[in-house]
N, C-alpha and C. Protein backbone atom coordinates (compact mmCIF):
# COMPACT_ATOMS: atom_id res chain seq x y z
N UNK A 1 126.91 138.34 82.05
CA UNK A 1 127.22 138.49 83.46
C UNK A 1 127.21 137.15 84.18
N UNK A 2 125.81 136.33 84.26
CA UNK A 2 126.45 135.02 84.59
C UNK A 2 127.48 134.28 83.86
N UNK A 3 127.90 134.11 82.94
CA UNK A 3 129.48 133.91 82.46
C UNK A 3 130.30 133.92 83.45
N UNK A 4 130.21 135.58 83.52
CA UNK A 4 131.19 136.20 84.36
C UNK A 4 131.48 135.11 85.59
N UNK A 5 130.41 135.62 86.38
CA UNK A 5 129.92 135.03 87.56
C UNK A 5 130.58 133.66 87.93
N UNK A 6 130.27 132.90 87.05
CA UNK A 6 130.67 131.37 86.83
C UNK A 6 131.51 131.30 86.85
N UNK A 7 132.47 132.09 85.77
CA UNK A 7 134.29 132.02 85.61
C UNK A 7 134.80 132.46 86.79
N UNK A 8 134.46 133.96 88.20
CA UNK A 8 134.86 134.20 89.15
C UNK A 8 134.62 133.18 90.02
N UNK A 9 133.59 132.54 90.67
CA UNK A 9 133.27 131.42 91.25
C UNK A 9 133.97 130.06 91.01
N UNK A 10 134.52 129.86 89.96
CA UNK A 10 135.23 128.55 89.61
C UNK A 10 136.56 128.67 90.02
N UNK A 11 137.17 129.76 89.65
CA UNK A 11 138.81 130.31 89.68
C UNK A 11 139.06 130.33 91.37
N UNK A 12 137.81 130.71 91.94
CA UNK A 12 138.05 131.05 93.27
C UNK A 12 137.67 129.52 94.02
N UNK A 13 137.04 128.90 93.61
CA UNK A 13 137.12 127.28 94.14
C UNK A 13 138.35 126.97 94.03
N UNK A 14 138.80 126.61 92.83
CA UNK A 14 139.87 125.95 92.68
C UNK A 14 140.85 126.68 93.38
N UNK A 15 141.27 128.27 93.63
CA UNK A 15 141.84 128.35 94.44
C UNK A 15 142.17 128.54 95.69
N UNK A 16 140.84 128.19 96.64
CA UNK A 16 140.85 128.04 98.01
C UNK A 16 141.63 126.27 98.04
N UNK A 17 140.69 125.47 96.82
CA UNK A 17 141.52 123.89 96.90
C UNK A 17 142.60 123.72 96.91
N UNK A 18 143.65 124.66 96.10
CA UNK A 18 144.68 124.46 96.09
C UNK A 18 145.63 125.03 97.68
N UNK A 19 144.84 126.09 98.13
CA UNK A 19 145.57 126.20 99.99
C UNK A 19 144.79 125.60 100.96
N UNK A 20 144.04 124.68 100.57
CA UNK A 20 143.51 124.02 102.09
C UNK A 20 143.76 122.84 101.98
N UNK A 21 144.72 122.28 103.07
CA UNK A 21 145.25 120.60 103.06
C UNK A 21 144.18 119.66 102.72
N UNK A 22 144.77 118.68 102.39
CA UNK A 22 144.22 117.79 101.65
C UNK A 22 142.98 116.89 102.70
N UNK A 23 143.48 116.79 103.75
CA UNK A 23 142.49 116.17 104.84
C UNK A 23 141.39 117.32 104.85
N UNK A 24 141.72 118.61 104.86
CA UNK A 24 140.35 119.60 105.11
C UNK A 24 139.33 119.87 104.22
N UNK A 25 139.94 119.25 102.69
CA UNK A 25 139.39 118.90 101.44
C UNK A 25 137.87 118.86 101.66
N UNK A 26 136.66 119.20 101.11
CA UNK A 26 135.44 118.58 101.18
C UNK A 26 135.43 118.09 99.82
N UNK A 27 134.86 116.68 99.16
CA UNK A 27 134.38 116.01 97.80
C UNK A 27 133.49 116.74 97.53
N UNK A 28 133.33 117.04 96.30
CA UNK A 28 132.13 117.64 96.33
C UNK A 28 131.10 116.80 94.72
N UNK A 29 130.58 115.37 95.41
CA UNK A 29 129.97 114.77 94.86
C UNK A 29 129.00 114.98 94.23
N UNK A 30 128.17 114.53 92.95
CA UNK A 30 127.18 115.28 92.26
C UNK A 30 126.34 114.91 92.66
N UNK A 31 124.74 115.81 92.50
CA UNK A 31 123.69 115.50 93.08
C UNK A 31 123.06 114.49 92.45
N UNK A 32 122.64 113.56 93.18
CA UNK A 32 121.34 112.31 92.70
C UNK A 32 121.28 112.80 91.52
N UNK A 33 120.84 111.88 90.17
CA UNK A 33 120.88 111.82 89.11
C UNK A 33 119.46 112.29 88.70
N UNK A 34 118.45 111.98 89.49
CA UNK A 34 116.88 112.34 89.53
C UNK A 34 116.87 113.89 90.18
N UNK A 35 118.21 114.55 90.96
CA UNK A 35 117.73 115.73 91.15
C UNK A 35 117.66 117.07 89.80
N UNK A 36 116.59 117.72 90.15
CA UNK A 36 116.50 118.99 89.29
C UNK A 36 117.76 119.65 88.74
N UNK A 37 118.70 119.53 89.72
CA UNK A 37 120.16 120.34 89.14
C UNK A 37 121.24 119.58 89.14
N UNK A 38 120.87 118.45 89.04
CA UNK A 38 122.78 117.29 88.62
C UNK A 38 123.33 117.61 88.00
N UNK A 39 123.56 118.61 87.24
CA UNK A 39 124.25 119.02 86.49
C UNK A 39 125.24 120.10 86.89
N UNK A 40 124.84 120.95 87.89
CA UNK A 40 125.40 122.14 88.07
C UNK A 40 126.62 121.95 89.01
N UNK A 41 127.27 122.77 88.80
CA UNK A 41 128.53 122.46 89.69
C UNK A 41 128.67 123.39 90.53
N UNK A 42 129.03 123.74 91.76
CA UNK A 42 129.24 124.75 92.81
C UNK A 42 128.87 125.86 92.27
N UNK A 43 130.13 126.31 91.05
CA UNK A 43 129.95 127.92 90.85
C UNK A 43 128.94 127.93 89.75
N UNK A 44 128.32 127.28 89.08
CA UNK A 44 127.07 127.79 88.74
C UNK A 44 125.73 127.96 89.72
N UNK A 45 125.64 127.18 91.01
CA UNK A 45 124.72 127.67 92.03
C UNK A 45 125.13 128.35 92.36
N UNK A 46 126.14 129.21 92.60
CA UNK A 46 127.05 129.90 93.14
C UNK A 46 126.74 131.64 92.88
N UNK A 47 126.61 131.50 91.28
CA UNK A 47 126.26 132.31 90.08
C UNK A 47 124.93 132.62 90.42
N UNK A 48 124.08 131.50 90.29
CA UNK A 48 122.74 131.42 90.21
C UNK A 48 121.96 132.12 91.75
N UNK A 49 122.59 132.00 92.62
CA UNK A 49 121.95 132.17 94.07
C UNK A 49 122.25 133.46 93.62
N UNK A 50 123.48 134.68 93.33
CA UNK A 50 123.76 135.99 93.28
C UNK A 50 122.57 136.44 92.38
N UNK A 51 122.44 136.12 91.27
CA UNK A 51 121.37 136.32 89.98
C UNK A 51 119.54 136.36 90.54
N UNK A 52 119.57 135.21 91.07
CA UNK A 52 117.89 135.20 92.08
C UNK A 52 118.09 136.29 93.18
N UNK A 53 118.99 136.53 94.40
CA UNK A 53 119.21 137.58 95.30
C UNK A 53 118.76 138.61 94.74
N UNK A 54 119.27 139.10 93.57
CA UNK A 54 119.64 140.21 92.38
C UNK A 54 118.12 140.44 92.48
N UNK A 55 117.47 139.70 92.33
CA UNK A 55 116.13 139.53 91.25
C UNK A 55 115.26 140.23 92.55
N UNK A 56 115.10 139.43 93.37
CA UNK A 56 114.78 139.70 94.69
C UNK A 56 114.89 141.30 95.12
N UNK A 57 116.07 141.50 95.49
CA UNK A 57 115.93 142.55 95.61
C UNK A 57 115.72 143.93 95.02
N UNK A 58 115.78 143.59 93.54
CA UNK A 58 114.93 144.64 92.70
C UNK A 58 113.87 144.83 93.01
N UNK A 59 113.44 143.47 93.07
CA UNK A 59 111.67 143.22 92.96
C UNK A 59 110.76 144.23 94.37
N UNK A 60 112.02 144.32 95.56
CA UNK A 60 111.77 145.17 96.54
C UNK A 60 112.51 146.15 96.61
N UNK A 61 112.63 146.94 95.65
CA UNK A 61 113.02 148.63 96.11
C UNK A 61 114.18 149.00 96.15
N UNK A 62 115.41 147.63 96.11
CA UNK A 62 117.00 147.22 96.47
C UNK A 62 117.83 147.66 95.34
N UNK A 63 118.63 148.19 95.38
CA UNK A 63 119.59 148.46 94.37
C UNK A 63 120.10 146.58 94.51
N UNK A 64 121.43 146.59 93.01
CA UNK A 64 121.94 145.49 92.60
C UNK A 64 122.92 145.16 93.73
N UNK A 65 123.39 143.94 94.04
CA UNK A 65 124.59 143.97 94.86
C UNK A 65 125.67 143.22 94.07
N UNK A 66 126.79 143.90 94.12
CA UNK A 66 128.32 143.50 93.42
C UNK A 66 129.09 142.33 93.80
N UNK A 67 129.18 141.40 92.87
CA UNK A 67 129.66 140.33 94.27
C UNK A 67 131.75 140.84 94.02
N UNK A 68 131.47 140.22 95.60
CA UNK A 68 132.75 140.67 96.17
C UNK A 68 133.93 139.68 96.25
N UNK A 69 135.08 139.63 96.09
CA UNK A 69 136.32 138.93 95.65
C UNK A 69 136.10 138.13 97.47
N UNK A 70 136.53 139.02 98.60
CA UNK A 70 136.85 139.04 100.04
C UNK A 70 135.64 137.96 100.05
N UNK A 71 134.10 138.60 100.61
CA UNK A 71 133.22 137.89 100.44
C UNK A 71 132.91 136.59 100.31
N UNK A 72 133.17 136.49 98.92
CA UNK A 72 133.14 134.73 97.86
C UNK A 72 133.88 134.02 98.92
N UNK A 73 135.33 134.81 99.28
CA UNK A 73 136.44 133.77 100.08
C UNK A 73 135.55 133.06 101.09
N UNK A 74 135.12 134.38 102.11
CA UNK A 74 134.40 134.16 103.34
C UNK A 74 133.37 133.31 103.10
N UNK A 75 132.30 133.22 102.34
CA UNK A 75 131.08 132.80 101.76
C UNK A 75 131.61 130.65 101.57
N UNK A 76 132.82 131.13 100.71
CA UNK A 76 133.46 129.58 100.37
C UNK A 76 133.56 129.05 101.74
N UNK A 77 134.63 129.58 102.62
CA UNK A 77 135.00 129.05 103.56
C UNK A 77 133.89 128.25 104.23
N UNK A 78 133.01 129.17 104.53
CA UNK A 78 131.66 128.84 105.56
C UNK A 78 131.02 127.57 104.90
N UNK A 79 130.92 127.64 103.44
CA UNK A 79 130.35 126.49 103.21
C UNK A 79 131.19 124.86 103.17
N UNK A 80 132.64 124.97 102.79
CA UNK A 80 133.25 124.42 103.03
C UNK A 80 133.18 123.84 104.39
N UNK A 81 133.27 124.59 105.80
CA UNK A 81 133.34 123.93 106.74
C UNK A 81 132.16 123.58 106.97
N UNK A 82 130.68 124.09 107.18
CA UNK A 82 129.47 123.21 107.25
C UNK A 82 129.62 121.75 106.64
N UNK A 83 129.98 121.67 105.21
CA UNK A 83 130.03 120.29 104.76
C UNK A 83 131.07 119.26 104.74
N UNK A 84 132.52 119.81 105.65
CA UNK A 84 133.32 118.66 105.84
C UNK A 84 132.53 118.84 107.66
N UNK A 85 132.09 119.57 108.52
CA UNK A 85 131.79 119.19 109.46
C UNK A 85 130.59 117.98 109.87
N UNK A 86 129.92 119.01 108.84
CA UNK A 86 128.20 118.18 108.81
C UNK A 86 127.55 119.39 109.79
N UNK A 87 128.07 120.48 110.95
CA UNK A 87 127.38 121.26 111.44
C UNK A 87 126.83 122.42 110.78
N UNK A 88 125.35 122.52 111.23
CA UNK A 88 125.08 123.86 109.71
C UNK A 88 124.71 125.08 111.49
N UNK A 89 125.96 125.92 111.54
CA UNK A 89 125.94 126.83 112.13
C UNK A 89 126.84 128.41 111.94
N UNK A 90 126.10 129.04 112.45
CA UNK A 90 126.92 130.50 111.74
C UNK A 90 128.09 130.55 112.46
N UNK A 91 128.28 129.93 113.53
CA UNK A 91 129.98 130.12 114.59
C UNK A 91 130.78 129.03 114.47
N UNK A 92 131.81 128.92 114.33
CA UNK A 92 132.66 127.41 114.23
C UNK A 92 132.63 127.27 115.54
N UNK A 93 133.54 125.72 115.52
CA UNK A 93 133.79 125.44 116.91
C UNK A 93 134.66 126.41 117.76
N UNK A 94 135.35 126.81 116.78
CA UNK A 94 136.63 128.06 117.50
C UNK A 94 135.84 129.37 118.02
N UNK A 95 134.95 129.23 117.53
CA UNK A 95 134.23 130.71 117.57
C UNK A 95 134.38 131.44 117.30
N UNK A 96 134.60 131.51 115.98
CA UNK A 96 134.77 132.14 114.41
C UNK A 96 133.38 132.40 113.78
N UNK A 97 133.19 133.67 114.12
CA UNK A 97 131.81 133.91 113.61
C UNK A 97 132.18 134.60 111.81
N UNK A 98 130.58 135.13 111.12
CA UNK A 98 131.12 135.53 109.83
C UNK A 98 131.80 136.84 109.59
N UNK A 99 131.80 137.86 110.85
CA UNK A 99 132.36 139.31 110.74
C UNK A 99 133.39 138.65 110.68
N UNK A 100 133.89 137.69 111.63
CA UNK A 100 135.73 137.57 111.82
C UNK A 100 135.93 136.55 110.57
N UNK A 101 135.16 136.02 110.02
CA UNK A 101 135.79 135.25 108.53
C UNK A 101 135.61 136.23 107.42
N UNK A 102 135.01 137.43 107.52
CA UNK A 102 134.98 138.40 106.28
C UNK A 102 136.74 139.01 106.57
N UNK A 103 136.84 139.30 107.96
CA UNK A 103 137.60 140.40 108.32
C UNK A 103 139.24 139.62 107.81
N UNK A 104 138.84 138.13 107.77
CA UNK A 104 140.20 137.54 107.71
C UNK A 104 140.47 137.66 105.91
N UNK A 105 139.34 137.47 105.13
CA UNK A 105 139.46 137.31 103.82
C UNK A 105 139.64 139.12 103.28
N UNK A 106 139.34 140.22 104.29
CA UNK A 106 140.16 140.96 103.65
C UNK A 106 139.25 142.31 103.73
N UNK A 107 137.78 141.48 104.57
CA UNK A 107 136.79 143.00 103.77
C UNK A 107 136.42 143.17 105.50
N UNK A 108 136.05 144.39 105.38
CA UNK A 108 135.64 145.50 106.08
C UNK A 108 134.75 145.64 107.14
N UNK A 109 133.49 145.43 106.41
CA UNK A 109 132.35 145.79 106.86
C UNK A 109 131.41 145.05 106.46
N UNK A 110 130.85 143.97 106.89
CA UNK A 110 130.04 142.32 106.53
C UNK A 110 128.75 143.15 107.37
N UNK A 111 127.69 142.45 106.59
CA UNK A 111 126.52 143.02 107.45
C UNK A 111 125.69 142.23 107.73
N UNK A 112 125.79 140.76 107.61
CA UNK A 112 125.24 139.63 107.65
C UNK A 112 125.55 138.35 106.91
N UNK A 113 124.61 137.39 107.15
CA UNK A 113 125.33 135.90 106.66
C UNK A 113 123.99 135.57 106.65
N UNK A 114 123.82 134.23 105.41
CA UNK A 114 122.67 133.87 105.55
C UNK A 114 123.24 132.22 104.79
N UNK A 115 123.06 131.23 105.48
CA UNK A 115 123.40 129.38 105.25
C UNK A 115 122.34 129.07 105.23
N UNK A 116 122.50 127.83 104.35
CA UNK A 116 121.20 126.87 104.56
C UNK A 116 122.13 125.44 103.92
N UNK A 117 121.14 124.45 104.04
CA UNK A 117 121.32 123.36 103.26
C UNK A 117 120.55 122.46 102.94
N UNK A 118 120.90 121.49 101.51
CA UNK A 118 119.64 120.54 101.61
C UNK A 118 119.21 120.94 100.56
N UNK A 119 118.83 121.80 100.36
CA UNK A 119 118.45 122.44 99.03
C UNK A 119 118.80 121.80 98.03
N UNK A 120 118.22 121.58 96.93
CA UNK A 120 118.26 120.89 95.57
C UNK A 120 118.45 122.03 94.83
N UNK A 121 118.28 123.07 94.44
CA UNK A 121 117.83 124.11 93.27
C UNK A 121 118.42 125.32 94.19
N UNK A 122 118.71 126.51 93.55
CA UNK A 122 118.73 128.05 93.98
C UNK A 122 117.55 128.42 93.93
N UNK A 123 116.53 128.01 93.41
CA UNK A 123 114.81 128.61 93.57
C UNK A 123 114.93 128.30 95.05
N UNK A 124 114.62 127.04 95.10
CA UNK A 124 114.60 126.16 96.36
C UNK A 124 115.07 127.25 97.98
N UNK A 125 116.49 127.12 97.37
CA UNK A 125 117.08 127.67 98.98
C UNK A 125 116.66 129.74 98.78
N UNK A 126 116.41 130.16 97.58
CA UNK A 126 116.10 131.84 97.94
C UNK A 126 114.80 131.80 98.19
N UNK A 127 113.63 130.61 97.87
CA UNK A 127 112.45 130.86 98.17
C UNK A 127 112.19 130.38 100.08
N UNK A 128 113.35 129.33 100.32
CA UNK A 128 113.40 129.21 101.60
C UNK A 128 113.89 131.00 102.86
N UNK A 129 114.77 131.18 102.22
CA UNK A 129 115.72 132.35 102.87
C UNK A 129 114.53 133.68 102.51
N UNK A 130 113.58 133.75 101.74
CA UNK A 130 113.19 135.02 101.82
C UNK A 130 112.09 134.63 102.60
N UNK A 131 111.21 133.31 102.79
CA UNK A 131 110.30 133.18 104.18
C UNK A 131 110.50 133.06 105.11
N UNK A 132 111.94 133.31 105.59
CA UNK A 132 112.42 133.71 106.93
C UNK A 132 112.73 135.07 106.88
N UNK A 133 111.86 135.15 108.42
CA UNK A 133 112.18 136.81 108.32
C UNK A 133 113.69 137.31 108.68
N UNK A 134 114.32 137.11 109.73
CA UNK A 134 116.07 137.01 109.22
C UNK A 134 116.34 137.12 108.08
N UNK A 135 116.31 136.13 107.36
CA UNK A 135 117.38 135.81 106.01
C UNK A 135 116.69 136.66 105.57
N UNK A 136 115.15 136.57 105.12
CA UNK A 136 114.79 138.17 104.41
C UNK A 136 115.67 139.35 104.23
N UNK A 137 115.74 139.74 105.75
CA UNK A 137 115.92 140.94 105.94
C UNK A 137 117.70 141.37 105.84
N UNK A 138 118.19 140.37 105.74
CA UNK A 138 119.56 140.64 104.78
C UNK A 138 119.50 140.70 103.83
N UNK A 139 118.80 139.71 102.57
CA UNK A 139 118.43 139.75 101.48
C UNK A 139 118.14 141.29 101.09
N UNK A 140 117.07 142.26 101.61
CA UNK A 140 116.43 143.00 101.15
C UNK A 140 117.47 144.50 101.96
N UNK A 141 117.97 144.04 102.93
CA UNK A 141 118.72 145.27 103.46
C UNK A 141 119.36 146.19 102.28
N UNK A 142 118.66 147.14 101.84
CA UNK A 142 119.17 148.35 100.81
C UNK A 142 120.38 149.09 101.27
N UNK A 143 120.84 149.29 102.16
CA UNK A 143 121.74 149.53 102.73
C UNK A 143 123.29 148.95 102.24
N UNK A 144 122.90 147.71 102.02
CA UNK A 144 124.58 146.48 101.59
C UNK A 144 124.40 146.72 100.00
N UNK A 145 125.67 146.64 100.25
CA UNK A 145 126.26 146.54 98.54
C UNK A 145 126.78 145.73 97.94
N UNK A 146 127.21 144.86 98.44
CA UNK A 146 128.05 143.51 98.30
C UNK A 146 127.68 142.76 98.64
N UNK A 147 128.03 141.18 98.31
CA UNK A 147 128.07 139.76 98.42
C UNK A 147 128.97 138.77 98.04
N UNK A 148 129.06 137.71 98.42
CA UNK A 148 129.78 136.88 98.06
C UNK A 148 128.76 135.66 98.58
N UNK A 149 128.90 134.38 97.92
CA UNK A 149 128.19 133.32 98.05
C UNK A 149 129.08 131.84 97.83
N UNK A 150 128.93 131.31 98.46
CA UNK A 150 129.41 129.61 98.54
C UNK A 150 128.65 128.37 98.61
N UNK A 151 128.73 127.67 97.96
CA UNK A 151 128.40 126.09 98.09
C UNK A 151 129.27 124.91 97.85
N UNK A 152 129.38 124.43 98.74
CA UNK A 152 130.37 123.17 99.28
C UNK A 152 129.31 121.66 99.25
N UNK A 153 129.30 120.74 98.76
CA UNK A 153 128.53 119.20 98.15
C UNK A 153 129.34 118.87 100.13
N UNK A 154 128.61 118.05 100.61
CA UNK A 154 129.25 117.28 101.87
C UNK A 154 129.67 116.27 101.40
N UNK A 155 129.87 114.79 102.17
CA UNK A 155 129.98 113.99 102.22
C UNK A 155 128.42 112.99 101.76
N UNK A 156 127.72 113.44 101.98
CA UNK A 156 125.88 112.82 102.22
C UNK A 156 125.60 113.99 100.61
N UNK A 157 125.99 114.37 100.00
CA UNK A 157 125.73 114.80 98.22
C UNK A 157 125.00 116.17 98.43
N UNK A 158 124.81 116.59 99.90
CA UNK A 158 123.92 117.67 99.76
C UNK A 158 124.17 118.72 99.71
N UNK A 159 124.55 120.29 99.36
CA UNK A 159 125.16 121.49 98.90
C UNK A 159 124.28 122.00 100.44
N UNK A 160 125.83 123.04 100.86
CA UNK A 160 125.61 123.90 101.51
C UNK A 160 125.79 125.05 101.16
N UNK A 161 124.98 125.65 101.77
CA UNK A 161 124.82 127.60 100.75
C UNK A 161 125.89 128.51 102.13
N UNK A 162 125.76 129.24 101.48
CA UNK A 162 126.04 130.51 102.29
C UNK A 162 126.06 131.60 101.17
N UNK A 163 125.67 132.61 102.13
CA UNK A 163 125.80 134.07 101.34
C UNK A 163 126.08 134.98 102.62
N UNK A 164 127.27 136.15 102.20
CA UNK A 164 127.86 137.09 103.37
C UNK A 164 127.39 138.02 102.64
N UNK A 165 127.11 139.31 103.16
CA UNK A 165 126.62 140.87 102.35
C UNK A 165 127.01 141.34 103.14
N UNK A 166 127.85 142.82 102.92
CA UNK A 166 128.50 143.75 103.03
C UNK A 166 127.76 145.60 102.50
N UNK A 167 128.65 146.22 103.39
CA UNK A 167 128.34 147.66 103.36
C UNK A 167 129.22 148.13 102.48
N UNK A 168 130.68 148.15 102.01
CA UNK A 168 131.08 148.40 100.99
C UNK A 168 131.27 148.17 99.66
């Protein structure tokens, strides 16, 4: 399943890169050579953040969540623009929040968003997101069935997360 995971996450990088102009491009430079995960590339944190969520929410009472084609898009996007902006906020400047970036990539019914950045590791940013009570409480919402997740490297080497969850 992470295989899987990895191969959907990669296919779907490369093809948001190939429709977003070249100026809107983010690099997505590797981490410091001394960090814990220099090695990993987007869609294996990508993989890895769905797999810990997973874990998580077993661990509390949660059924599995499916990651979602729509989602991933939405999830990419968000992280993409945090790291060519440098702003880590849930609304763009347009005021494009994440219902209206799920709704554009295709899905339905989004039931939250949860970003971070800075993070070195997927331990790192799910052990951050479940000691907030917010991000928790998307995390653990039994209710959602879906996800999609993104990480975009900035300019400054540092990965921005996002994760969208959904009701269908």
């Amino acid at each position: 399943m992470l295989r899987r995971l990895a191969l959907f996450a990669a296919a779907l990088t490369a093809l948001l890169a190939a429709g977003t102009p070249a100026q809107a491009r983010v690099p997505a430079p590797p981490l410091p050579a001394n960090a814990p995960d220099a090695a990993l590339t987007p869609a294996q944190l990508m993989s890895e953040v769905v797999t810990k969520t997973n874990q998580q929410r077993r661990a509390n009472g949660c059924g599995t969540l499916s990651v979602d084609l729509e989602l991933t898009i939405a999830s990419i996007r968000q992280s993409l623009y945090m790291a060519k902006t440098g702003q880590f906020t849930h609304v763009w400047k347009d005021g494009t929040t994440f219902a209206a970036r799920a709704h554009a990539a295709g899905y339905e019914q989004p039931s939250g968003e949860n970003i971070a950045w800075g993070y070195r590791t997927s331990e790192e940013v799910l052990e951050a997101w479940m000691n907030s009570p917010d991000h928790r409480d998307n995390i653990l919402n039994c209710s959602a069935h879906s996800i999609g997740t993104g990480v975009a490297y900035g300019n400054n080497g540092l990965p921005y997360y996002t994760q969208v969850f959904g009701y269908e």
